[in-house]
Protein backbone atom coordinates (compact mmCIF):
# COMPACT_ATOMS: atom_id res chain seq x y z
CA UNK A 1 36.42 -0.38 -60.95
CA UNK A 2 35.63 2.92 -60.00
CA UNK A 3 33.12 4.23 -57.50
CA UNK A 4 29.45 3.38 -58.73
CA UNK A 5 27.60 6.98 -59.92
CA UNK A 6 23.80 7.15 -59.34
CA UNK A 7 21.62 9.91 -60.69
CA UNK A 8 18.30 10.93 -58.69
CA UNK A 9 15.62 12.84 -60.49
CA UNK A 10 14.15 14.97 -57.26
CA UNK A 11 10.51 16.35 -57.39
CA UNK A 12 10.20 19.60 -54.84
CA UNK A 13 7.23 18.97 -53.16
CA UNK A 14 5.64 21.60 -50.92
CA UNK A 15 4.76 19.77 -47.51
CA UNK A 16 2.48 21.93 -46.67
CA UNK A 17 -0.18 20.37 -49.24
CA UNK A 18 1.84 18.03 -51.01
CA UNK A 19 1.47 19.63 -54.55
CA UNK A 20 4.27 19.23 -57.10
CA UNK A 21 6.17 22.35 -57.50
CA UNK A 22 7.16 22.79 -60.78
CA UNK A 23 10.95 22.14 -60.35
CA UNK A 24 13.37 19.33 -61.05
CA UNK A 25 16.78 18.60 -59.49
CA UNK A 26 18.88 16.62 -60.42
CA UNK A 27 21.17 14.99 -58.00
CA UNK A 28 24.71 12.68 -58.37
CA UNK A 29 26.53 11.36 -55.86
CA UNK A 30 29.51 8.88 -56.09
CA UNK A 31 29.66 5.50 -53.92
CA UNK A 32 32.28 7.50 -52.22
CA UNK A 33 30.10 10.39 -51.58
CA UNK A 34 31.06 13.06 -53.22
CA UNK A 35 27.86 14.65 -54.15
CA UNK A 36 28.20 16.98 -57.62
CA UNK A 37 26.83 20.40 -58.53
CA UNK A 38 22.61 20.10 -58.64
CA UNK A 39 20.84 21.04 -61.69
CA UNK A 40 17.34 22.32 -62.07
CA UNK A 41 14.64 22.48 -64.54
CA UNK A 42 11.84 25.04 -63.66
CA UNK A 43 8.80 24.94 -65.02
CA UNK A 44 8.50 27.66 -68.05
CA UNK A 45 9.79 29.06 -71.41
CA UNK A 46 12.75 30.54 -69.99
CA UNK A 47 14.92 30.55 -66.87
CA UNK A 48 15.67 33.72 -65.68
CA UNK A 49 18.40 35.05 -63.81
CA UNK A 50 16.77 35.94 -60.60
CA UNK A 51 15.48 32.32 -60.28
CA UNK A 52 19.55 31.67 -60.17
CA UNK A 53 20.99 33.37 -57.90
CA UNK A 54 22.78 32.63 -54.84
CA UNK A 55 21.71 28.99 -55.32
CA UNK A 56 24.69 26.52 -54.95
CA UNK A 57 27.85 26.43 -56.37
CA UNK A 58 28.30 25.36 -59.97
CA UNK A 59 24.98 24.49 -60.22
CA UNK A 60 23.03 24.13 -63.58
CA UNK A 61 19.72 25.94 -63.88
CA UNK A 62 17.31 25.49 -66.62
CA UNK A 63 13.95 25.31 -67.84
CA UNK A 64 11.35 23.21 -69.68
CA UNK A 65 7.51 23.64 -70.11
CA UNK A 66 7.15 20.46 -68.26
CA UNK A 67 9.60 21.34 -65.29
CA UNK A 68 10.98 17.72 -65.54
CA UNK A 69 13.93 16.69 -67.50
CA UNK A 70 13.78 16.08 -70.85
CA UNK A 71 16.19 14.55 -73.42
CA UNK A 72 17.86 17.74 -73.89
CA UNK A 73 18.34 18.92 -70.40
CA UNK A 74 19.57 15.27 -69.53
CA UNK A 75 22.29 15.61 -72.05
CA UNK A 76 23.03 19.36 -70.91
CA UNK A 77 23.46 17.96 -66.67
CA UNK A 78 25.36 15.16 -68.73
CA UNK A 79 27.59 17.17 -70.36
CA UNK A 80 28.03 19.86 -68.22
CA UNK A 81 28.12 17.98 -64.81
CA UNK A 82 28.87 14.44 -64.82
CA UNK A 83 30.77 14.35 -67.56
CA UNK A 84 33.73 16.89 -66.46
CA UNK A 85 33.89 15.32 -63.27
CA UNK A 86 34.22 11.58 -64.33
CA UNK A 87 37.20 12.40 -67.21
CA UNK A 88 38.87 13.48 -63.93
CA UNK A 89 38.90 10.24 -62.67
CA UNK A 90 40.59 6.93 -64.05
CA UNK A 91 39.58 3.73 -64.97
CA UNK A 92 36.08 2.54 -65.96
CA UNK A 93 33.12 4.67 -64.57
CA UNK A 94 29.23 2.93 -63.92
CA UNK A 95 26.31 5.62 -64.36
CA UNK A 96 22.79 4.10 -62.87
CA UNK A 97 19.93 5.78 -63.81
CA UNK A 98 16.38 4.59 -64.10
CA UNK A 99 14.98 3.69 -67.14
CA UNK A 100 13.55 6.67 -68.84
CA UNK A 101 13.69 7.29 -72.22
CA UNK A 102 14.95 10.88 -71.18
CA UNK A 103 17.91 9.65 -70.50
CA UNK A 104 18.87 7.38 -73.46
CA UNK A 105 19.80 9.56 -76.24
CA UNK A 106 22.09 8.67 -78.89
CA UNK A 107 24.45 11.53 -78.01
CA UNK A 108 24.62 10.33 -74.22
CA UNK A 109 25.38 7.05 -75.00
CA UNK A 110 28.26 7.99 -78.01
CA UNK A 111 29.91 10.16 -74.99
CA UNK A 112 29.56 7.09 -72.12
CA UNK A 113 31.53 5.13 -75.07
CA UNK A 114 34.10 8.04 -75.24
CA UNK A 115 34.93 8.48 -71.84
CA UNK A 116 35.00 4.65 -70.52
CA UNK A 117 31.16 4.73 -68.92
CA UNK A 118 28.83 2.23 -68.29
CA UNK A 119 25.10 3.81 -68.34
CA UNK A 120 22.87 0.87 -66.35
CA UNK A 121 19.28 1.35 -66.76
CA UNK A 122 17.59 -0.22 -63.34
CA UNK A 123 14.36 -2.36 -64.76
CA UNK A 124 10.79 -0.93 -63.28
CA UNK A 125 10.36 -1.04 -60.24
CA UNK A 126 13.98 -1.69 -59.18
CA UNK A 127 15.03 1.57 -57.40
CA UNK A 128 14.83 -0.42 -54.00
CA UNK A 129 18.36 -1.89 -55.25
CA UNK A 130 19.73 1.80 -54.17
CA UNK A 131 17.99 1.83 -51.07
CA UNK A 132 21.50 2.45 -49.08
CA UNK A 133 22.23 5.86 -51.13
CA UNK A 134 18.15 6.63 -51.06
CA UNK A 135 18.34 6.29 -46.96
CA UNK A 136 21.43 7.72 -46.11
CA UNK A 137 21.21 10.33 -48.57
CA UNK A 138 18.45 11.05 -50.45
CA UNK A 139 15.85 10.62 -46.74
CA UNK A 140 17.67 13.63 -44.87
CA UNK A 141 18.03 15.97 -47.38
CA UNK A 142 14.29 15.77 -47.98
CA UNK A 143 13.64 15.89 -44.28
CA UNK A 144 15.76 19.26 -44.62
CA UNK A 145 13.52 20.44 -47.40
CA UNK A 146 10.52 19.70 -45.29
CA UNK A 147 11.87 21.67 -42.46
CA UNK A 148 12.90 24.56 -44.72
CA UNK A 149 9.08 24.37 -46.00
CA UNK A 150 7.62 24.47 -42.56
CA UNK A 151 9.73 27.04 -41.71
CA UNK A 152 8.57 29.42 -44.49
CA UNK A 153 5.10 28.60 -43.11
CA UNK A 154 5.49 29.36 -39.57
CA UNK A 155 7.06 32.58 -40.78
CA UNK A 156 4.28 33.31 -43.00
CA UNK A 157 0.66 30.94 -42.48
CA UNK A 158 -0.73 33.23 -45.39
CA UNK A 159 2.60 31.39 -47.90
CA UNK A 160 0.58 29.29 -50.36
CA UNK A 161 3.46 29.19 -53.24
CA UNK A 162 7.09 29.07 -52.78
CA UNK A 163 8.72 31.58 -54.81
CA UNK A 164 11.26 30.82 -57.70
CA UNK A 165 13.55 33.49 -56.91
CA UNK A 166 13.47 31.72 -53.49
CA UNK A 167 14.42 28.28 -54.49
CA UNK A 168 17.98 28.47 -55.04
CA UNK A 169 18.73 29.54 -51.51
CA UNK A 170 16.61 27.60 -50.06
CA UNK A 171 18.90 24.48 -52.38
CA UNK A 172 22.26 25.60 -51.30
CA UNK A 173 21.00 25.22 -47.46
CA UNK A 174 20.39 21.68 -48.44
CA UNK A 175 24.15 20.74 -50.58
């Protein structure tokens, strides 16, 4: 019964020439709108500090070779975001998520069972069914990453690549 949860896998894309950064967020929002802390997977070995800072509040930064999430960074936003905001909340919880295999590990699903969570997988194909959170949420904040893109440009025509140590701030301006 309580408000439906929705996680939204987010690939930056630089407008400019529509090549895939190599960063991840990961976004949650409840059906009553509260949105939760972002978390990020940069592409790379390690995440360093200075690709942290003065990013959002209590967000999660991370990294993976790939720069998308993976079943252990999945389980980390799980864990370290959703999960202590739902056990704050009563009654049974819904988490919809598409259907990658990221998402399904066996530890994920033993902690939905804990804490009184349902963990819908949408079918292929089937994100449309969110189209109300995908239009009135997910639409302006990446017209506001756009804007912050083009902005960086008219400041500087030469920009090609948007800095990591750049990101976070350039995040916060969007939650």
């Amino acid at each position: 019964h309580y408000p439906l949860r929705r996680q939204r896998q987010m690939c930056i894309r630089d407008s400019r020439d529509n090549t895939k950064l190599a960063i991840s967020v990961m976004f949650c929002s409840s059906a009553t709108g509260v949105l939760l802390p972002p978390y990020v997977v940069y592409k790379g070995a390690n995440c360093y500090p200075s690709w942290t800072r003065y990013g959002p509040r209590d967000a999660v930064y991370s990294a993976t070779p790939s720069g998308w999430f993976e079943l252990f960074t999945f389980g980390d936003w799980f864990k370290l975001i959703f999960l202590p905001h739902v056990r704050r909340q009563p009654g049974k919880k819904v988490l919809v998520g598409d259907n990658l295999s990221s998402h399904l590990s066996v530890e994920v699903i033993s902690l939905c069972a804990e804490n009184n969570i349902e963990f819908v997988c949408l079918p292929p194909n089937a994100t449309h069914l969110l189209q109300p959170l995908d239009v009135g949420l997910f639409a302006p904040m990446k017209r506001a990453w756009k804007a912050q893109l083009t902005a960086i440009q008219d400041q500087d025509p030469s920009a090609k690549v948007l800095d990591k140590t750049e990101f976070p701030r350039l995040l916060k301006n969007l939650v």
